[in-house]
Protein backbone atom coordinates (compact mmCIF):
# COMPACT_ATOMS: atom_id res chain seq x y z
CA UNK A 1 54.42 170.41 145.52
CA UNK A 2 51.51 172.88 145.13
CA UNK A 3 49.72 172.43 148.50
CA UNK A 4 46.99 174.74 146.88
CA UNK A 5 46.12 172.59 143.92
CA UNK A 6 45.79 169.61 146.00
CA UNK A 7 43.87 170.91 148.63
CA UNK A 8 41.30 171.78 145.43
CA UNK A 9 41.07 168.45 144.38
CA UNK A 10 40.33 166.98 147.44
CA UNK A 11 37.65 169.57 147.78
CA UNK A 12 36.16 169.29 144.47
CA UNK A 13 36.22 165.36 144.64
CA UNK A 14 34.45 165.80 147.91
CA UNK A 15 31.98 167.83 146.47
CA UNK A 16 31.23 165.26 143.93
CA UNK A 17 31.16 162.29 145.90
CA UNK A 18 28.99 164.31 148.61
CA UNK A 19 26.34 165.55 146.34
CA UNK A 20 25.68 163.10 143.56
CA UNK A 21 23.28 160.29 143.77
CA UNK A 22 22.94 156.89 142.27
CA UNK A 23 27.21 155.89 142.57
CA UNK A 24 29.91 156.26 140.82
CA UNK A 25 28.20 156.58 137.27
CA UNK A 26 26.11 159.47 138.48
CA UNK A 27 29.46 161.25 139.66
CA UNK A 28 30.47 161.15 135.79
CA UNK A 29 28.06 164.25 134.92
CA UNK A 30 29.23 166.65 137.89
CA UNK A 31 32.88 164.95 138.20
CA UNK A 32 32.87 166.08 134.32
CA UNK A 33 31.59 169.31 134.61
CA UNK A 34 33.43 170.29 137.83
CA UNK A 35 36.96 169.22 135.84
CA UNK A 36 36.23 170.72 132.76
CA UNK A 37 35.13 174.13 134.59
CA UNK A 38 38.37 174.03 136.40
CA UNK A 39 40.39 174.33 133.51
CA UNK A 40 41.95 171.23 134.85
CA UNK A 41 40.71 168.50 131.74
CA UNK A 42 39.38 169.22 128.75
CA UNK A 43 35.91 167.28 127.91
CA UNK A 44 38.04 165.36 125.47
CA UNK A 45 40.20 164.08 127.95
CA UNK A 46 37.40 163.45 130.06
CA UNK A 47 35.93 161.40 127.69
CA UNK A 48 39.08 159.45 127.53
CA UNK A 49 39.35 159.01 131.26
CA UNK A 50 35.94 157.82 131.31
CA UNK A 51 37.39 155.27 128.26
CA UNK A 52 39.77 154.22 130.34
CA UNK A 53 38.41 153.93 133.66
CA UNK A 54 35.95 151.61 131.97
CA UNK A 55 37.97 149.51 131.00
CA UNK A 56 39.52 148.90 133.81
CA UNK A 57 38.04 146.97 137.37
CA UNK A 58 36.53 148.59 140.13
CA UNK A 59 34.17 152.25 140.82
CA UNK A 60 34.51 154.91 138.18
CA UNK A 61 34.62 157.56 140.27
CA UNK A 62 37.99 156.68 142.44
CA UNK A 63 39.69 156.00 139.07
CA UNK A 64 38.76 159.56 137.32
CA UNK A 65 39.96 161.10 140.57
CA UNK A 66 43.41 159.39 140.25
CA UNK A 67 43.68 160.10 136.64
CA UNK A 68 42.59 164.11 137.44
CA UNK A 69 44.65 164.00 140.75
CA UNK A 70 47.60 162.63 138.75
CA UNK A 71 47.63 164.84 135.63
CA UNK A 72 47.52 168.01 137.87
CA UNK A 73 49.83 167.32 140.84
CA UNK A 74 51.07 163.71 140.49
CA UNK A 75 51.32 160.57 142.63
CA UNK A 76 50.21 163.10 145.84
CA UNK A 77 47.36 164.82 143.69
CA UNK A 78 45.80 161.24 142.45
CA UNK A 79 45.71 160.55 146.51
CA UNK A 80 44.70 163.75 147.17
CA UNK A 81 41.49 163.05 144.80
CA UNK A 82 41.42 159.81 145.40
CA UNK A 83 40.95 160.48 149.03
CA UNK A 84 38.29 163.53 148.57
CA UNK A 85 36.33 160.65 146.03
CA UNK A 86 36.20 157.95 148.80
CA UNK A 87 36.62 158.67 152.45
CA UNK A 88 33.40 161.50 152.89
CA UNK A 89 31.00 158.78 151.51
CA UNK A 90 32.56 155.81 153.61
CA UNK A 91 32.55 157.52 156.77
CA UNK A 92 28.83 158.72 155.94
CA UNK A 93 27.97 155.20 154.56
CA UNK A 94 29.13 154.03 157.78
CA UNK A 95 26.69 156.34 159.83
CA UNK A 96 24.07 155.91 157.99
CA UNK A 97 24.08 152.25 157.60
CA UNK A 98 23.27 152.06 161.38
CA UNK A 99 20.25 152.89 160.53
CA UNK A 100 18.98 152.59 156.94
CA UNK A 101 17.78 149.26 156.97
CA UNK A 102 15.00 150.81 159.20
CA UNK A 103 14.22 153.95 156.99
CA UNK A 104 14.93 152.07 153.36
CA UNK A 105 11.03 150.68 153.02
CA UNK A 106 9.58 154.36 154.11
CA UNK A 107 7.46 155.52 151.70
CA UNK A 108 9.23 159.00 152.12
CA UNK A 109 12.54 157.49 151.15
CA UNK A 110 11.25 155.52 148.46
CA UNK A 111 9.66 158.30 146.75
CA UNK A 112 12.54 160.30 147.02
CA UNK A 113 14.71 157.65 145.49
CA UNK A 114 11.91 157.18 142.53
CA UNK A 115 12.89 160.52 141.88
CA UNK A 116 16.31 160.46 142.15
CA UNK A 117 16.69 157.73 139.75
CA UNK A 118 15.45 159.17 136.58
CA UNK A 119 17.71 162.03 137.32
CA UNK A 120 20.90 159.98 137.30
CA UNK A 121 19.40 158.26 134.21
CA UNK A 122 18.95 162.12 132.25
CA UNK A 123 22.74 163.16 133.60
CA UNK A 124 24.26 160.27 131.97
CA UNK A 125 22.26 161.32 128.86
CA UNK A 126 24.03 165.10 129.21
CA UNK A 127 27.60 163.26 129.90
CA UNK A 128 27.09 161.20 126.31
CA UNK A 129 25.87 164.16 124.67
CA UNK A 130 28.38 166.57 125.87
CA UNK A 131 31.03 163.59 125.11
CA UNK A 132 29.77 163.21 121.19
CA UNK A 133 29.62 166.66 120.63
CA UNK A 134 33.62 166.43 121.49
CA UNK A 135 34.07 163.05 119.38
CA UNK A 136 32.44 163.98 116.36
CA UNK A 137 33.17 167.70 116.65
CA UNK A 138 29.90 168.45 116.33
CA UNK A 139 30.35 171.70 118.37
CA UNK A 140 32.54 172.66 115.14
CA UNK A 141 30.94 171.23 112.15
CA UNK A 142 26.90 170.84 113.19
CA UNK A 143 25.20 167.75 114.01
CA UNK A 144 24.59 166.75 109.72
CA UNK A 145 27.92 167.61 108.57
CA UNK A 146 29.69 166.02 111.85
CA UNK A 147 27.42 162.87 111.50
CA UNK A 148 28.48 162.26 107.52
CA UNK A 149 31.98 162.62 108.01
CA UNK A 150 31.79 160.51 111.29
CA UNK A 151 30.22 157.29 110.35
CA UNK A 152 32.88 154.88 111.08
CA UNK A 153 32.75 156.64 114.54
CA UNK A 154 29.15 156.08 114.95
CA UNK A 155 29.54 152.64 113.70
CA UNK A 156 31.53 151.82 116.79
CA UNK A 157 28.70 153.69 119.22
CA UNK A 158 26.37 151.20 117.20
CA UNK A 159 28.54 147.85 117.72
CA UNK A 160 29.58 149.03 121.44
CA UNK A 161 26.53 149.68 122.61
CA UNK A 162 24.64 146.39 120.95
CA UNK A 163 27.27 144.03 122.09
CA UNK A 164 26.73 145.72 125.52
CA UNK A 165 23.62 145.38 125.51
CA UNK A 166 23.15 141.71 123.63
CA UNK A 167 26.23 139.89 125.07
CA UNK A 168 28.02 139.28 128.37
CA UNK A 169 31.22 141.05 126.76
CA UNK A 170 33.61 143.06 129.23
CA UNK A 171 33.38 146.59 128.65
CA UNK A 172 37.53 145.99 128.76
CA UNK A 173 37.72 143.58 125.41
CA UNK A 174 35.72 146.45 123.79
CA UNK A 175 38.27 149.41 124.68
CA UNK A 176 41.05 147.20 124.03
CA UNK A 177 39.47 146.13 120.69
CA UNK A 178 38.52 149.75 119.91
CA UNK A 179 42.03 151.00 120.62
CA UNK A 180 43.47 148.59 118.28
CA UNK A 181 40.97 149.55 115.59
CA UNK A 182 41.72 153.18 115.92
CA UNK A 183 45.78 152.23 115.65
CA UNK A 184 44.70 150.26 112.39
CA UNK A 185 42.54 152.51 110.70
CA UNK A 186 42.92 156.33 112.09
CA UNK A 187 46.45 156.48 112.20
């Protein structure tokens, strides 16, 4: 077991789950970044991870920790990452819920979050972006040519993201019925 490699998870998942704002969702920008800069994913694979985690129950961020812990070190580099992803924030959250519910109405605090908010809004914006540039290999072909060979890809952003938005469907039934689709026709 490379002590060294899981010490680095646990420090890098700290680092995310210490310095991003707005949950697990907001994580997805730096978790993806951090990853990718480590050499340790690829943002394809990150893009999958984020697929999967999705689909499954529960916070984002503890789940791309276990699937970065795991593909790096195994069962004790998913806990390492799991454990850097959850237990600075809980021990924090349980510090500073002793007192936010009589700092949460400041005016400081909720300018601060008015701020913050748009900002976790702009880096899930970056995290789709640098995701399609991977999916329709725009980074290879240009945004026209990628775009006109990709349609059936973009078809599924378009029927993902309306029954998202129109309907009470799980995000699950869609990566489920997306998986099958892709088995069906891209195989």
């Amino acid at each position: 077991m490379n002590m060294k490699i899981i010490w680095d998870l646990f420090l890098i998942c700290t680092k995310v789950s210490l310095v991003t704002w707005g949950g697990g969702p907001a994580s997805i920008a730096l978790m993806q970044r951090e990853t990718v800069a480590a050499g340790w994913l690829t943002s394809e694979e990150f893009g999958e991870s984020v697929a999967i985690g999705n689909a499954l129950s529960g916070p984002i961020a503890p789940k791309l920790a276990a699937h970065v812990g795991y593909k790096m070190a195994g069962i004790p580099g998913a806990a390492a990452a799991v454990t850097g992803s959850v237990l600075p924030t809980t021990i924090l959250m349980l510090i500073v819920v002793a007192f936010f519910f009589s700092i949460k109405d400041k005016p400081q605090v909720q300018s601060m979050l008015k701020a913050v908010r748009p900002l976790v809004v702009g880096m899930l914006i970056w995290t789709a972006y640098d995701m399609a540039l991977k999916v329709f290999d725009a980074d290879q072909l240009g945004w026209s040519r990628a775009l006109t060979q990709g349609w059936s890809q973009i078809l599924i952003v378009a029927a993902s993201f309306l029954l998202l938005t129109f309907t009470k469907v799980s995000p699950a039934w869609l990566v489920l019925a997306a998986a099958a689709l892709g088995y069906v026709v891209y195989r």
